[in-house]
Protein backbone atom coordinates (compact mmCIF):
# COMPACT_ATOMS: atom_id res chain seq x y z
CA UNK A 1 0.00 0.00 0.00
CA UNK A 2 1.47 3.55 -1.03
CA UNK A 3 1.98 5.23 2.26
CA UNK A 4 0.07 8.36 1.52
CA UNK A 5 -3.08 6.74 0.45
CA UNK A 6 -2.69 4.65 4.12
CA UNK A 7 -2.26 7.49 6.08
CA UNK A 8 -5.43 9.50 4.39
CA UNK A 9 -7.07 5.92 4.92
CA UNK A 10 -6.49 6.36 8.86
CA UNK A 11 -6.82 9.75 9.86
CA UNK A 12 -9.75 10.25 7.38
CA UNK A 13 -11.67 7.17 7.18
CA UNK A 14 -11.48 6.22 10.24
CA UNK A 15 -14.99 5.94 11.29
CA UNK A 16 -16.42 5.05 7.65
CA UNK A 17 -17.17 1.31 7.03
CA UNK A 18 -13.89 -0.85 5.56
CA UNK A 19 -14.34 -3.43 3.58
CA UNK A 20 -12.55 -6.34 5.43
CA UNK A 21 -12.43 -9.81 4.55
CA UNK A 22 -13.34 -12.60 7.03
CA UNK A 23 -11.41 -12.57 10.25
CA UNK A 24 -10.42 -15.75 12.66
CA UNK A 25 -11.16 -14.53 16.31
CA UNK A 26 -9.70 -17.08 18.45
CA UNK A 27 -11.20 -15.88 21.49
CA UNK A 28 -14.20 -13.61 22.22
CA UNK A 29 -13.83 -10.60 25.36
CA UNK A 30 -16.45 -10.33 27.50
CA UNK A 31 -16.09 -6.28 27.08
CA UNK A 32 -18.39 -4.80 25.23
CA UNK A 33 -16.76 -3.93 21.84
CA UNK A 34 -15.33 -0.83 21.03
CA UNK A 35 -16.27 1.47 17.54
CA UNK A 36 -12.15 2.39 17.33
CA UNK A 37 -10.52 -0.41 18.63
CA UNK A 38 -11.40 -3.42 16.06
CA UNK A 39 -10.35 -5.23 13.23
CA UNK A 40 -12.91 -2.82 10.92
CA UNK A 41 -9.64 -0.18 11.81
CA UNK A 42 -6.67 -2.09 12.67
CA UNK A 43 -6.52 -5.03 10.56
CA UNK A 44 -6.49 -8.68 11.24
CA UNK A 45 -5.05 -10.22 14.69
CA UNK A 46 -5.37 -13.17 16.74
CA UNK A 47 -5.80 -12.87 20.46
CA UNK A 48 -3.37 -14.62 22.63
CA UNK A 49 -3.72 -15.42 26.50
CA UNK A 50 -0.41 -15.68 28.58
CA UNK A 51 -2.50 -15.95 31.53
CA UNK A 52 -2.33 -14.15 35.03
CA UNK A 53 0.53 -11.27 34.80
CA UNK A 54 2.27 -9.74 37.69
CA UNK A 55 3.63 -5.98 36.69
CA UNK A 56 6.92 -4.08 38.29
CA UNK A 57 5.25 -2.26 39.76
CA UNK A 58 2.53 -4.61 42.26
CA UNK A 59 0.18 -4.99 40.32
CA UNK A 60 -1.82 -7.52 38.73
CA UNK A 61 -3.65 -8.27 35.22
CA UNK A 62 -6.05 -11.01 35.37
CA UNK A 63 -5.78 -13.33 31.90
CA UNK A 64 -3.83 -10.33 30.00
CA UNK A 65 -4.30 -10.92 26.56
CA UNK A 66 -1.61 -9.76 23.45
CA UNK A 67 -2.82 -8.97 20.01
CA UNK A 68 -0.74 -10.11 18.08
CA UNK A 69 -0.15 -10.52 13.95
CA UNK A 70 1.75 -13.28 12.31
CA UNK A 71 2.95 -12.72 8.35
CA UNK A 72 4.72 -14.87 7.11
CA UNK A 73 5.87 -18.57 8.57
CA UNK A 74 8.36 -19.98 10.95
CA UNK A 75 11.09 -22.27 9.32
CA UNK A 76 11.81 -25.32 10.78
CA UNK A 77 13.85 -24.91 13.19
CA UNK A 78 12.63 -21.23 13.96
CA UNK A 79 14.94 -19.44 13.24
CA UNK A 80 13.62 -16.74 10.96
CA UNK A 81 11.70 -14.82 13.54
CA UNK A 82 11.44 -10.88 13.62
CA UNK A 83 9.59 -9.02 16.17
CA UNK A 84 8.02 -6.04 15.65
CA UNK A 85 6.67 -3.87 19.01
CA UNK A 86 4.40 -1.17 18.67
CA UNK A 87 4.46 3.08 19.39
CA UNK A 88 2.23 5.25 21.26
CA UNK A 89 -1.30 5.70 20.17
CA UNK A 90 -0.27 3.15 17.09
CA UNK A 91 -0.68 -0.55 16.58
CA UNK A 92 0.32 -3.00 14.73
CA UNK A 93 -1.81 -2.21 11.27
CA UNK A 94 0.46 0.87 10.77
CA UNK A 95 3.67 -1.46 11.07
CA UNK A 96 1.81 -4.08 8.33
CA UNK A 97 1.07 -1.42 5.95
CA UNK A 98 4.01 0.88 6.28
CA UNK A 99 7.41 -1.24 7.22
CA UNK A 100 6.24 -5.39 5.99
CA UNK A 101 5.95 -6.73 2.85
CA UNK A 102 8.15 -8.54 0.06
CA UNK A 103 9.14 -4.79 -0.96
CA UNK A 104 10.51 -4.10 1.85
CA UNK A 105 13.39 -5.59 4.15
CA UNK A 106 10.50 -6.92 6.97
CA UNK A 107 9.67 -9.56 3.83
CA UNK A 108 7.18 -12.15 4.88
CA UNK A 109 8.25 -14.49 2.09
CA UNK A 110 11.80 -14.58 3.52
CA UNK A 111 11.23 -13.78 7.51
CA UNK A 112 8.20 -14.53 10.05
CA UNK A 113 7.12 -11.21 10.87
CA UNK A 114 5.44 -11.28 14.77
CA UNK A 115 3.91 -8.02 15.65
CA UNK A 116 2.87 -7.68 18.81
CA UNK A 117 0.40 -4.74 20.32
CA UNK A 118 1.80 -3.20 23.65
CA UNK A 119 -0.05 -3.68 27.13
CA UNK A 120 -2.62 -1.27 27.18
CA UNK A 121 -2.19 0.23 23.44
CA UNK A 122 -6.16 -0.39 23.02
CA UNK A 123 -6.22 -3.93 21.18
CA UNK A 124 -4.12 -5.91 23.55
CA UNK A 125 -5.48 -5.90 27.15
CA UNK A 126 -5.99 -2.37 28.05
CA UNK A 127 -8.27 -0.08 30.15
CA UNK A 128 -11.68 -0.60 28.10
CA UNK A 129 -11.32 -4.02 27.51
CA UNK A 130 -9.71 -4.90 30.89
CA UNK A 131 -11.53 -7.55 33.59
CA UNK A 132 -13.81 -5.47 35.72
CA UNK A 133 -11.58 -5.68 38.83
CA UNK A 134 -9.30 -3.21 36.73
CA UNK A 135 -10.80 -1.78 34.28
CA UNK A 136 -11.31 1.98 32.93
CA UNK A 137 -9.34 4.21 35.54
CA UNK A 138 -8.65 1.02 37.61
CA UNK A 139 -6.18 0.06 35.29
CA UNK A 140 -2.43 -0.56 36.83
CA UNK A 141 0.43 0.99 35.73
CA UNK A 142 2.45 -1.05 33.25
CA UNK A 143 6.30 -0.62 32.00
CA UNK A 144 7.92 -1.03 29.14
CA UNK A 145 9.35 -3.62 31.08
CA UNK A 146 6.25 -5.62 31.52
CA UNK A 147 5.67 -5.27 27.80
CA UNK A 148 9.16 -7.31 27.12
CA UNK A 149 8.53 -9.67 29.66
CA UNK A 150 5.11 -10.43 27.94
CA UNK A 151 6.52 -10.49 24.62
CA UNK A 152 9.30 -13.11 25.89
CA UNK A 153 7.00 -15.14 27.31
CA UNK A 154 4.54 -15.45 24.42
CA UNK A 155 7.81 -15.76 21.83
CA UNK A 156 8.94 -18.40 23.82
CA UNK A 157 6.43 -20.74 25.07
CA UNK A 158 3.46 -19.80 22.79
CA UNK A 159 5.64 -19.76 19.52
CA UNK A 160 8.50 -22.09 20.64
CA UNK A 161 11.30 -18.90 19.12
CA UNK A 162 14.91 -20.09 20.00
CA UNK A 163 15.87 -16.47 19.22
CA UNK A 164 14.94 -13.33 16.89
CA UNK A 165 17.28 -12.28 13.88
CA UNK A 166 15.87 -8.72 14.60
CA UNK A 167 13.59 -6.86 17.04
CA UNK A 168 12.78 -3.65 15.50
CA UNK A 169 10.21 -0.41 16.29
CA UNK A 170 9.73 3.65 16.33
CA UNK A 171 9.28 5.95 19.67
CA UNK A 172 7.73 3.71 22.48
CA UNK A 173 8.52 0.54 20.09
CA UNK A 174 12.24 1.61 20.62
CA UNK A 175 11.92 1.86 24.27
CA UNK A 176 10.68 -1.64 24.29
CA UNK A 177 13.49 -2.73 21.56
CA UNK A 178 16.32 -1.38 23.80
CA UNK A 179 14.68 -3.47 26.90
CA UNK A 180 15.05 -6.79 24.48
CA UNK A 181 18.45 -6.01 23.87
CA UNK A 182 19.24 -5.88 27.68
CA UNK A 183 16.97 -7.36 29.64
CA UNK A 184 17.52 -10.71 26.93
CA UNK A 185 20.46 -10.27 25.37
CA UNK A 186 21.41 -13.40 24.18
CA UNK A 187 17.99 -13.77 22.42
CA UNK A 188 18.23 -10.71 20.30
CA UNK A 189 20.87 -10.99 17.11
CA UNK A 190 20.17 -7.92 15.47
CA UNK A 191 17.95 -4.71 17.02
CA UNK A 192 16.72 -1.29 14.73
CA UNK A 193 15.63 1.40 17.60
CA UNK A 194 14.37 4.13 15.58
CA UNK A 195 13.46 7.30 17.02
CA UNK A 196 13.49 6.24 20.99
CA UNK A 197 15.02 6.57 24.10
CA UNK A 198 16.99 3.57 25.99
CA UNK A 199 16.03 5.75 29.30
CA UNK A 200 13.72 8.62 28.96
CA UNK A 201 15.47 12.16 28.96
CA UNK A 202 13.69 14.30 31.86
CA UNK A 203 12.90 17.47 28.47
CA UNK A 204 10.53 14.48 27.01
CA UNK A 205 9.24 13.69 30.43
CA UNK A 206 7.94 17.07 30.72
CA UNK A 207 6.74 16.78 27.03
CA UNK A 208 5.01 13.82 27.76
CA UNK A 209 3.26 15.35 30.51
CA UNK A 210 1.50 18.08 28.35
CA UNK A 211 -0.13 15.65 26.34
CA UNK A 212 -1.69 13.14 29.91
CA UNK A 213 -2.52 17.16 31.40
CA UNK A 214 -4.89 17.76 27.66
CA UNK A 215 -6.90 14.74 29.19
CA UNK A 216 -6.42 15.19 32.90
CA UNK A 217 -7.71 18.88 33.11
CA UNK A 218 -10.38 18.58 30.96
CA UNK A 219 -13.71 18.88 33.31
CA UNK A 220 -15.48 15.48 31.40
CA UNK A 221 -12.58 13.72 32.21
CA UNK A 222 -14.20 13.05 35.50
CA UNK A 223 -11.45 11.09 36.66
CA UNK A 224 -11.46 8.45 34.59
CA UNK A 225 -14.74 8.08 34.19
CA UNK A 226 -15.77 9.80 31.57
CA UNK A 227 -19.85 9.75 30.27
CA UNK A 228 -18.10 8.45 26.19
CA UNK A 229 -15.41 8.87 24.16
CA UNK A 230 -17.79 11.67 22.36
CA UNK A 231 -17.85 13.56 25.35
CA UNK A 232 -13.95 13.61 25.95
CA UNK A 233 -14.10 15.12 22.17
CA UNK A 234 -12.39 18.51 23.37
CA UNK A 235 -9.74 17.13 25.03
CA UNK A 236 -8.78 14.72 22.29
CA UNK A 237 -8.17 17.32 20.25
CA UNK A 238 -6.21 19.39 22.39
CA UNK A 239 -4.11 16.38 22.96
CA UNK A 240 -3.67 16.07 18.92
CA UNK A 241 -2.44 19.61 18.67
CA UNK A 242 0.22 19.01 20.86
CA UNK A 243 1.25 16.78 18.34
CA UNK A 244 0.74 18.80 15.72
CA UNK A 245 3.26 21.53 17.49
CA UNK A 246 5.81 18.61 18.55
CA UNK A 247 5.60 15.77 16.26
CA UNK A 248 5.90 17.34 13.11
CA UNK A 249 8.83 19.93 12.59
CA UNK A 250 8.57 23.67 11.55
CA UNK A 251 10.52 22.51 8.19
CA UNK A 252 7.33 20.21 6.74
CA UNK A 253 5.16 23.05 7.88
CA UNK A 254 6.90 25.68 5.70
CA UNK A 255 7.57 23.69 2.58
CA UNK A 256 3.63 23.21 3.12
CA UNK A 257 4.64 18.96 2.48
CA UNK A 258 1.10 18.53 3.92
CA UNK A 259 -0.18 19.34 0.62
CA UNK A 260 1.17 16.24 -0.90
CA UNK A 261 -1.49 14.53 1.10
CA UNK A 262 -4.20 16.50 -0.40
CA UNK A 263 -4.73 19.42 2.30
CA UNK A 264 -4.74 22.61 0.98
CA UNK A 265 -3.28 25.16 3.83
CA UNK A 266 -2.12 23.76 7.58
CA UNK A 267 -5.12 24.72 9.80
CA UNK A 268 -6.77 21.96 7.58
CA UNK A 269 -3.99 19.41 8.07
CA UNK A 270 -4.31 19.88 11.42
CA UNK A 271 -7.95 19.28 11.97
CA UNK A 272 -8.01 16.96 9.41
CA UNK A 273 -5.61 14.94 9.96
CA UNK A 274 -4.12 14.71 12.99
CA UNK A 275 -7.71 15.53 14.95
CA UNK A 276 -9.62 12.79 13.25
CA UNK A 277 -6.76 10.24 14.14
CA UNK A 278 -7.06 11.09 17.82
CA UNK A 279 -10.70 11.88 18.73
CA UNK A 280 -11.90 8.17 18.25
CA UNK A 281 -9.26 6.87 20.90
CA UNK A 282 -9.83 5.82 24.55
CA UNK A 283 -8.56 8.24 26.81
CA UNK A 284 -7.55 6.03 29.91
CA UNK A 285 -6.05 3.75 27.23
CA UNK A 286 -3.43 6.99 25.53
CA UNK A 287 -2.81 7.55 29.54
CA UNK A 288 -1.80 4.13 30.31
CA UNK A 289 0.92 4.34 27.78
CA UNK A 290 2.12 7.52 28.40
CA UNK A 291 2.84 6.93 31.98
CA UNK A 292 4.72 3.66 30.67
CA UNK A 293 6.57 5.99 28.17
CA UNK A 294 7.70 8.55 30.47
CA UNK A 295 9.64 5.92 32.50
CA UNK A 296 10.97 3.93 29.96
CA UNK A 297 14.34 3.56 31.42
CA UNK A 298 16.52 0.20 30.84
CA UNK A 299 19.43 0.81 33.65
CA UNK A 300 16.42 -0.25 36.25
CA UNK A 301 18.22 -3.55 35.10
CA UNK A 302 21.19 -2.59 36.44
CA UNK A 303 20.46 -0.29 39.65
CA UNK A 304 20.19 2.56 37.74
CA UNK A 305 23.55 2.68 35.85
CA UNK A 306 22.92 3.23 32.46
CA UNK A 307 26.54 2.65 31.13
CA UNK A 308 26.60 -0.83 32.54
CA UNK A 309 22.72 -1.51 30.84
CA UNK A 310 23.78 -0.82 27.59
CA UNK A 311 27.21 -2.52 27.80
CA UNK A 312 25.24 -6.00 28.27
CA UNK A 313 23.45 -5.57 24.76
CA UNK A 314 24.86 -8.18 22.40
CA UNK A 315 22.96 -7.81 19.37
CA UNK A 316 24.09 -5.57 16.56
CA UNK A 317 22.54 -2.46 16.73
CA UNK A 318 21.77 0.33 14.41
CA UNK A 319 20.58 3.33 16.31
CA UNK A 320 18.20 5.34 13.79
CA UNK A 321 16.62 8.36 15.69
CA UNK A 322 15.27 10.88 12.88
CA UNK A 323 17.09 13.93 12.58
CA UNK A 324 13.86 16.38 12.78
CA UNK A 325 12.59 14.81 16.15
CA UNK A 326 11.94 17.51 18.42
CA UNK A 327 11.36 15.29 21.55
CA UNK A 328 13.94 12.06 21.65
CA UNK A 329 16.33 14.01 20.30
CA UNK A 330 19.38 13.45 18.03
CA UNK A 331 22.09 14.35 20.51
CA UNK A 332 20.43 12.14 23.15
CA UNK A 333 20.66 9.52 21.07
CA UNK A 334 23.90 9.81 19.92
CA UNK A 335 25.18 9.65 23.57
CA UNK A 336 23.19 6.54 24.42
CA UNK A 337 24.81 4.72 21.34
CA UNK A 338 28.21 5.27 21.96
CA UNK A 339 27.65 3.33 24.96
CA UNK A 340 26.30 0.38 23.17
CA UNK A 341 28.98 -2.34 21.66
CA UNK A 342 28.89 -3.49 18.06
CA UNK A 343 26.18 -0.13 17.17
CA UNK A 344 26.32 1.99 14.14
CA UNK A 345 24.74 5.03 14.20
CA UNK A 346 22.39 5.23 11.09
CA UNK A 347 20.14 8.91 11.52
CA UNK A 348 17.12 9.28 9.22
CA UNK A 349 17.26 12.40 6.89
CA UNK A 350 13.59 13.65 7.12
CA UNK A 351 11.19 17.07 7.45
CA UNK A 352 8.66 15.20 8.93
CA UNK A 353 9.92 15.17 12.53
CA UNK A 354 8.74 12.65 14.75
CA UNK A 355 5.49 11.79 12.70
CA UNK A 356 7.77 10.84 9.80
CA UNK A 357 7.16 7.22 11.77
CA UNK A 358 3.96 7.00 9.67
CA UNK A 359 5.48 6.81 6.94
CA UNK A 360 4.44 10.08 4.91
CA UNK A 361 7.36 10.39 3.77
CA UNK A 362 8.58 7.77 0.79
CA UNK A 363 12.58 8.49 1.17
CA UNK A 364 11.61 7.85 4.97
CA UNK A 365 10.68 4.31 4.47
CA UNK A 366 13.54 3.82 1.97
CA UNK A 367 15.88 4.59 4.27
CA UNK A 368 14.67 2.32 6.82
CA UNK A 369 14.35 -0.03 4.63
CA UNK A 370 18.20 0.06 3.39
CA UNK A 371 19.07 0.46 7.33
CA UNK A 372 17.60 -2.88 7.91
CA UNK A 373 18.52 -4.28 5.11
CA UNK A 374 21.99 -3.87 5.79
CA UNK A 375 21.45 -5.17 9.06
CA UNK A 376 20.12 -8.50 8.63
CA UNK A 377 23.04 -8.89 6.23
CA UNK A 378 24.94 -9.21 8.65
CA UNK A 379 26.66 -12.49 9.28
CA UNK A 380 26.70 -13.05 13.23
């Protein structure tokens, strides 16, 4: 799919009827379902249980459940695995459409591709969905941590994987790629962070707070427990201009790049666009993962030393932050590489800032796509 026409397809269509062929649910929630958070939007997945779930921090999901999406199949002896973790608001259909497929390096006729929705991203088991003893503001508060622990598990026992030959993802998917490479670093061969944070810098902390403070202040918020997603319309959209101040840099704004999606000045872009991709979302749900991202830190591995975390990764690593990002920024990441052994440092050329994750940008994707090429190349 050309990435332009997916991106219109999801910030514009997102409430219209899809035509969608004939899904296999392995499981049925007893939640009542949601009108954003279902195949109709975010494309075929099977359900997976990994049973009762104890979080760092104390608490406890009952029966958490990944979404997860398999393309492509294991080899015999399993060892063509890549995993694919998810971003912040996102889930695994914008991964599919924009980064997999036999034109890209993530080919499903070479590689199993295993893409796996983060705790509490909306389709895995999140604060909607969640059994009643924690559900809506309830919820616990989850790690990236917790994520990779999941994800192990479910690799492991559920799939049988002996090891991955990459884990790659963007923003909170390269928080949770940096915590495979440590927390399991003899399981991970190859790793692509792009555009994350090993540990959080304290500037995107405060960045991240803005955006839980659109929801948080907002007077139907009502502490969680809000009247409908309709009613928590104003605040959504706060929340989306945030992004549409941060995510995107000032450069794509004045060489009006917007256009190239079919928006005529940036007032409409913003509304448009960016709006319509937020206002259908759960609001506890965008919460639970940005408390998760503000802490992603992997030296709570090693007592806090950050040196010593990073020294344990194994895998070979490019580091590809995007030049434009205005919030995990490209001297941050710089210094966390040069901590890491056997990394290259591999920046993405980009105006799109942050957002360029969604892949509006074709030379984005084609540099990714030579990044990870080169990568898996590699003869470990």
């Amino acid at each position: 799919m050309h990435f332009s026409f997916f991106i219109l397809t999801v910030f514009i269509t997102i409430n219209e009827d899809i035509a969608i062929s004939s899904f296999q649910f392995t499981k049925k929630r007893k939640a009542m379902p949601h009108n954003y958070y279902n195949r109709e939007n975010h494309g075929d997945y099977e359900i997976i249980s990994i049973g009762d779930f104890t979080l760092a921090e104390g608490g406890v999901i009952p029966n958490l459940e990944l979404a997860v999406r398999k393309i492509g199949e294991l080899n015999a002896d399993k060892s063509n695995a890549i995993f694919v973790t998810t971003w912040f608001s996102g889930t695994t259909k914008i991964m599919e459409d924009v980064y997999v497929g036999k034109e890209h390096a993530l080919n499903p006729e070479k590689y199993c591709i295993i893409l796996v929705n983060q705790i509490g991203n909306g389709l895995s088991t999140s604060p909607w969905n969640a059994d009643e003893s924690i559900k809506g503001p309830k919820f616990p508060k989850v790690r990236i941590e917790d994520d990779v622990k999941a994800q192990y598990k479910l690799l492991t026992e559920h799939f049988g994987i002996p090891y991955l030959q990459l884990v790659v993802g963007g923003s909170m998917g390269a928080q949770q790629t940096f915590e495979w490479t440590v927390r399991y670093p003899d399981y991970v061969k190859r790793a692509a962070p792009i555009a994350g944070y090993a540990k959080n810098s304290e500037h995107d902390f405060i960045f991240t707070r803005t955006l839980i403070d659109t929801i948080l202040i907002d007077p139907a918020f009502k502490d969680g427990n809000y009247d409908s997603i309709d009613s928590m319309k104003t605040a959504l959209s706060r929340h989306a201009d945030i992004w549409n101040v941060m995510g995107y840099h000032p450069e794509m704004y004045r060489q009006e790049a917007y256009k190239a999606l079919g928006f005529d000045n940036a007032d409409d872009f913003s509304k448009q666009f960016t709006w319509k991709y937020f206002e259908p979302m759960d609001p506890n749900t965008l919460l639970t993962c940005a408390w998760k991202w503000q802490r992603g830190d992997v030296s709570r591995n090693t007592n806090g030393d950050l040196s010593a975390a990073l020294g344990r990764v194994k895998a070979k690593l490019f580091s590809m932050p995007i030049e434009t990002d205005m919030f995990f920024k490209l001297e941050d990441c710089k210094s966390e590489q040069e901590l890491i052994p056997n990394s290259e440092w591999r920046p993405i050329k980009t105006i799109w800032g942050h957002l360029a994750l969604f892949g509006m940008d074709p030379n984005y994707i084609v540099q990714i796509d030579k990044n990870l090429n080169e990568l898996l190349a590699y003869d470990l």
